[in-house]
C-alpha atoms as a PDB file:
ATOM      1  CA  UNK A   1      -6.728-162.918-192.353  1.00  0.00           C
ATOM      2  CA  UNK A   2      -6.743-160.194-189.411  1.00  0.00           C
ATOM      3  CA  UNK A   3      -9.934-159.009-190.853  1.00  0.00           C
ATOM      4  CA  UNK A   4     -11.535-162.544-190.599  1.00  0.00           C
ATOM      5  CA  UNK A   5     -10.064-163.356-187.304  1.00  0.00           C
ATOM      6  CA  UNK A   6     -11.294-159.398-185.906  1.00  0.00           C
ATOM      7  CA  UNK A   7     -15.174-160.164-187.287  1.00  0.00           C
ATOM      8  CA  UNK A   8     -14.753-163.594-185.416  1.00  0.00           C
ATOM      9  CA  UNK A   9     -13.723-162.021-182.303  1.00  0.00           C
ATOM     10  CA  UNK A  10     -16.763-159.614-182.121  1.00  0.00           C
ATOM     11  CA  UNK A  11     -19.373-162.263-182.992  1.00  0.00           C
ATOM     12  CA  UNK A  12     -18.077-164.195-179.812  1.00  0.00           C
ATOM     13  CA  UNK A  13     -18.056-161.018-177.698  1.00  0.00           C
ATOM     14  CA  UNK A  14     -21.979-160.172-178.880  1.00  0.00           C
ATOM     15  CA  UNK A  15     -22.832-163.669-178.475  1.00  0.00           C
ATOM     16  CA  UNK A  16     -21.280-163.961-174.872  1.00  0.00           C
ATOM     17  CA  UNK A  17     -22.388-160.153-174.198  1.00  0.00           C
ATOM     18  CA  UNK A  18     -26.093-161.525-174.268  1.00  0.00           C
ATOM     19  CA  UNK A  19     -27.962-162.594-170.882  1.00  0.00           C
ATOM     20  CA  UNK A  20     -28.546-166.191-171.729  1.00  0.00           C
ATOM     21  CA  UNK A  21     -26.091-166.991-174.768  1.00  0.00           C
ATOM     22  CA  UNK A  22     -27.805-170.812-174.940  1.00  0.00           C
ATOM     23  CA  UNK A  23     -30.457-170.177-177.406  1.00  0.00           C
ATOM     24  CA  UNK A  24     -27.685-168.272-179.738  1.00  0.00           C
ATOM     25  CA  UNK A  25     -25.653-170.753-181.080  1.00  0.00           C
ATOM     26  CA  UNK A  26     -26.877-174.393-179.649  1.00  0.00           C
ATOM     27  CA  UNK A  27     -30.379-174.958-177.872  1.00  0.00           C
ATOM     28  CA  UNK A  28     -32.550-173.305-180.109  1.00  0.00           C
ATOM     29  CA  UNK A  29     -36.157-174.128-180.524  1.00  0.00           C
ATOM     30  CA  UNK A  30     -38.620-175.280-183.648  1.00  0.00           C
ATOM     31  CA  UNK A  31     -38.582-172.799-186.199  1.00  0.00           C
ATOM     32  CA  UNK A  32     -35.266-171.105-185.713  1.00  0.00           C
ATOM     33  CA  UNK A  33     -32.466-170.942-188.144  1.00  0.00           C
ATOM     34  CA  UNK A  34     -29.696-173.461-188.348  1.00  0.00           C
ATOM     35  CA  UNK A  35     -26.479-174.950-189.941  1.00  0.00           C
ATOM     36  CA  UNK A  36     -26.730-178.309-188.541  1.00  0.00           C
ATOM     37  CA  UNK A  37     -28.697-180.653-186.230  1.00  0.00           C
ATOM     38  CA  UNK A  38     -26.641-180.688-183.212  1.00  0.00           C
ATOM     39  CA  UNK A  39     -27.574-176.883-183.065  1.00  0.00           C
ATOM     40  CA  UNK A  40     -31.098-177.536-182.295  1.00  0.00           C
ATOM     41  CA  UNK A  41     -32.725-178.879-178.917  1.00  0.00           C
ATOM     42  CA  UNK A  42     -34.473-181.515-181.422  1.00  0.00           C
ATOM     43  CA  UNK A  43     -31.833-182.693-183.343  1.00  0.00           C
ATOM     44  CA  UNK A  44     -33.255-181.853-186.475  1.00  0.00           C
ATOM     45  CA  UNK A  45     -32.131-179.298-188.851  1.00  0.00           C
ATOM     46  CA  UNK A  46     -34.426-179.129-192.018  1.00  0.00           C
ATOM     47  CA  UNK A  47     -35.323-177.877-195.265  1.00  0.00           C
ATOM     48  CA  UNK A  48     -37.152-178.274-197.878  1.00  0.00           C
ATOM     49  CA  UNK A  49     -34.679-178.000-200.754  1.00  0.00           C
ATOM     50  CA  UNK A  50     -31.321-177.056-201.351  1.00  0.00           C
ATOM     51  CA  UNK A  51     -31.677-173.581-201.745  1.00  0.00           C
ATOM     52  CA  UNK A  52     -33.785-172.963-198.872  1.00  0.00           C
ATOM     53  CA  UNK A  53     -32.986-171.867-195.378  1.00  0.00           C
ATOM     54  CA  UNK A  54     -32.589-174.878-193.165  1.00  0.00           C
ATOM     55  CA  UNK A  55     -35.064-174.433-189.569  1.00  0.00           C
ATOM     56  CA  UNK A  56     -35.275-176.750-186.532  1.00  0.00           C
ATOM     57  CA  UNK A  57     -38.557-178.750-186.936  1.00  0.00           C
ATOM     58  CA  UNK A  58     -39.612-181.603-184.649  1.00  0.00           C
ATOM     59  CA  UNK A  59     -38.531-185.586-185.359  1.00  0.00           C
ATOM     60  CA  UNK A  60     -40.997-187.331-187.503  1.00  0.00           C
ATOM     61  CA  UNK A  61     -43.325-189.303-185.706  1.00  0.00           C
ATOM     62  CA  UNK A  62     -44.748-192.801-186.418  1.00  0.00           C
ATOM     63  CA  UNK A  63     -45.830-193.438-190.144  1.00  0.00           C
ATOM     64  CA  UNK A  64     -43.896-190.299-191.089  1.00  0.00           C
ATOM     65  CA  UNK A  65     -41.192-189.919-193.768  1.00  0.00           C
ATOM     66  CA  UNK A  66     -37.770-190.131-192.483  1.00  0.00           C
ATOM     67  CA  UNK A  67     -34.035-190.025-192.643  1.00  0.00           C
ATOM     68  CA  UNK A  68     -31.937-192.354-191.262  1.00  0.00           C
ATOM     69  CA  UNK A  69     -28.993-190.765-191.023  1.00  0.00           C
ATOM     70  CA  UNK A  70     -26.674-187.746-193.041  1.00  0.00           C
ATOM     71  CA  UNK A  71     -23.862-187.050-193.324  1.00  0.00           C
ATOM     72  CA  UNK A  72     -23.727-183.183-193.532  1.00  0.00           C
ATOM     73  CA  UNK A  73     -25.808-182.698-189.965  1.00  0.00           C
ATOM     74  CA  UNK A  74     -29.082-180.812-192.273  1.00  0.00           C
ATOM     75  CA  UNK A  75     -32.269-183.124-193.000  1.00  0.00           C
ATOM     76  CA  UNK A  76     -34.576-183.366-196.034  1.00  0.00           C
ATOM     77  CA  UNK A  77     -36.871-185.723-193.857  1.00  0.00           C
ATOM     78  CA  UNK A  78     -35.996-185.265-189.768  1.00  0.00           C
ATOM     79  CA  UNK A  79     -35.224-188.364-187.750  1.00  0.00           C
ATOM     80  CA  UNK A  80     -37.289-190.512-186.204  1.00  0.00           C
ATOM     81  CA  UNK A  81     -38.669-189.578-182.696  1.00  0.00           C
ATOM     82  CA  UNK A  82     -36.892-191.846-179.562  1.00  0.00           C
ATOM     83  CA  UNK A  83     -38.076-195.806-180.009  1.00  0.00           C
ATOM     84  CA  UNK A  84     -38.958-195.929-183.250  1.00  0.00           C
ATOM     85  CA  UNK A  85     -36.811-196.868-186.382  1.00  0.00           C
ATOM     86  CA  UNK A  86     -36.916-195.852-190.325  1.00  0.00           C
ATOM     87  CA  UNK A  87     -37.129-198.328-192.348  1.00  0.00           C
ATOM     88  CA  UNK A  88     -36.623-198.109-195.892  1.00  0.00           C
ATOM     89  CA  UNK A  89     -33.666-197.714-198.853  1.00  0.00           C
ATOM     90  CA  UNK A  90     -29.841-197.416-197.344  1.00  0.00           C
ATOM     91  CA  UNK A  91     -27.159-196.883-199.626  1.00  0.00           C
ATOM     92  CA  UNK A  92     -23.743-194.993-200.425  1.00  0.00           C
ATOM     93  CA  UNK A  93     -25.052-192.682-203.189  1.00  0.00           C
ATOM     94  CA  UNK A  94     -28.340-191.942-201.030  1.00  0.00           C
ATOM     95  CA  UNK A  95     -25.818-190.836-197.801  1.00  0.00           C
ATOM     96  CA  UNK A  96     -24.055-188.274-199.888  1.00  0.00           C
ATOM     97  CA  UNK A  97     -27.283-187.011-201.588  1.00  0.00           C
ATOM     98  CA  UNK A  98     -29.416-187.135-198.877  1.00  0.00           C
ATOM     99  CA  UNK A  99     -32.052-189.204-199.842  1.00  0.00           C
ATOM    100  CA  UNK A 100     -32.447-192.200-197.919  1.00  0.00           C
ATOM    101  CA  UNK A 101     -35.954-191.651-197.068  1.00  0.00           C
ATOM    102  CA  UNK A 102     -38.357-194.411-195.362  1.00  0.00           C
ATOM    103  CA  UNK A 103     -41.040-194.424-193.120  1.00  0.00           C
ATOM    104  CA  UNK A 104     -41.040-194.505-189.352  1.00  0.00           C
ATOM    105  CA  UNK A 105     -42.403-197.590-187.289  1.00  0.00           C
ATOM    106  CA  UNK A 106     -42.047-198.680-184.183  1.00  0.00           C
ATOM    107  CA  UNK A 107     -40.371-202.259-184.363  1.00  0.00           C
ATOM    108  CA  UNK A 108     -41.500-203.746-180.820  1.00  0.00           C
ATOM    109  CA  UNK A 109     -45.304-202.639-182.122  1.00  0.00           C
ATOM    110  CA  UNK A 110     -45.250-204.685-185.190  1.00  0.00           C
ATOM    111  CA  UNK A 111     -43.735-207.814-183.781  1.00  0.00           C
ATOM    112  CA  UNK A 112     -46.761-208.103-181.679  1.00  0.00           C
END
């Protein structure tokens, strides 16, 4: 335990030893590693599969596959960018599995 709580310790001195320590932890860009979305200046921590190393990427824009929402903070499909919505299948099983994919539109567009 003093072991764990020592290794803790220096990884917050190195991280607060930097210049700018936003961009360490939370704020990081496209393309950078991360453990869940609210680490990323997106919102969107993705990967490809469940061995692979989960990145920042960009929200999916219109017509793109999406994910609604997850419930472990790390994206198959990102998001949908601000004003539009994903539509497609919602359910229990597909929350804890991660695979409530649909497509992105933009509602006020189509009622028109």
């Amino acid at each position: 335990m003093e072991k764990v709580l020592i290794l803790l310790l220096i990884s917050l001195a190195v991280a607060y030893a930097a210049p700018d320590p936003r961009g360490l932890i939370i704020n990081l860009e496209n393309g950078e590693l991360c453990m869940n979305s609210i680490q990323c200046k997106s919102k969107c921590c993705h990967h490809d599969s469940a061995l692979s190393l989960a990145r920042c990427a960009d929200k999916a824009p219109e017509n793109s596959e999406c994910t609604g929402t997850t419930l472990y903070g790390i994206y198959y499909k990102c998001p949908c960018e601000k004003g539009l919505t994903c539509e497609g299948d919602k359910s229990i099983v597909g929350a804890i599995t991660n695979t409530n994919f649909g497509v992105c539109h933009d509602l006020g567009r189509s009622k028109e």
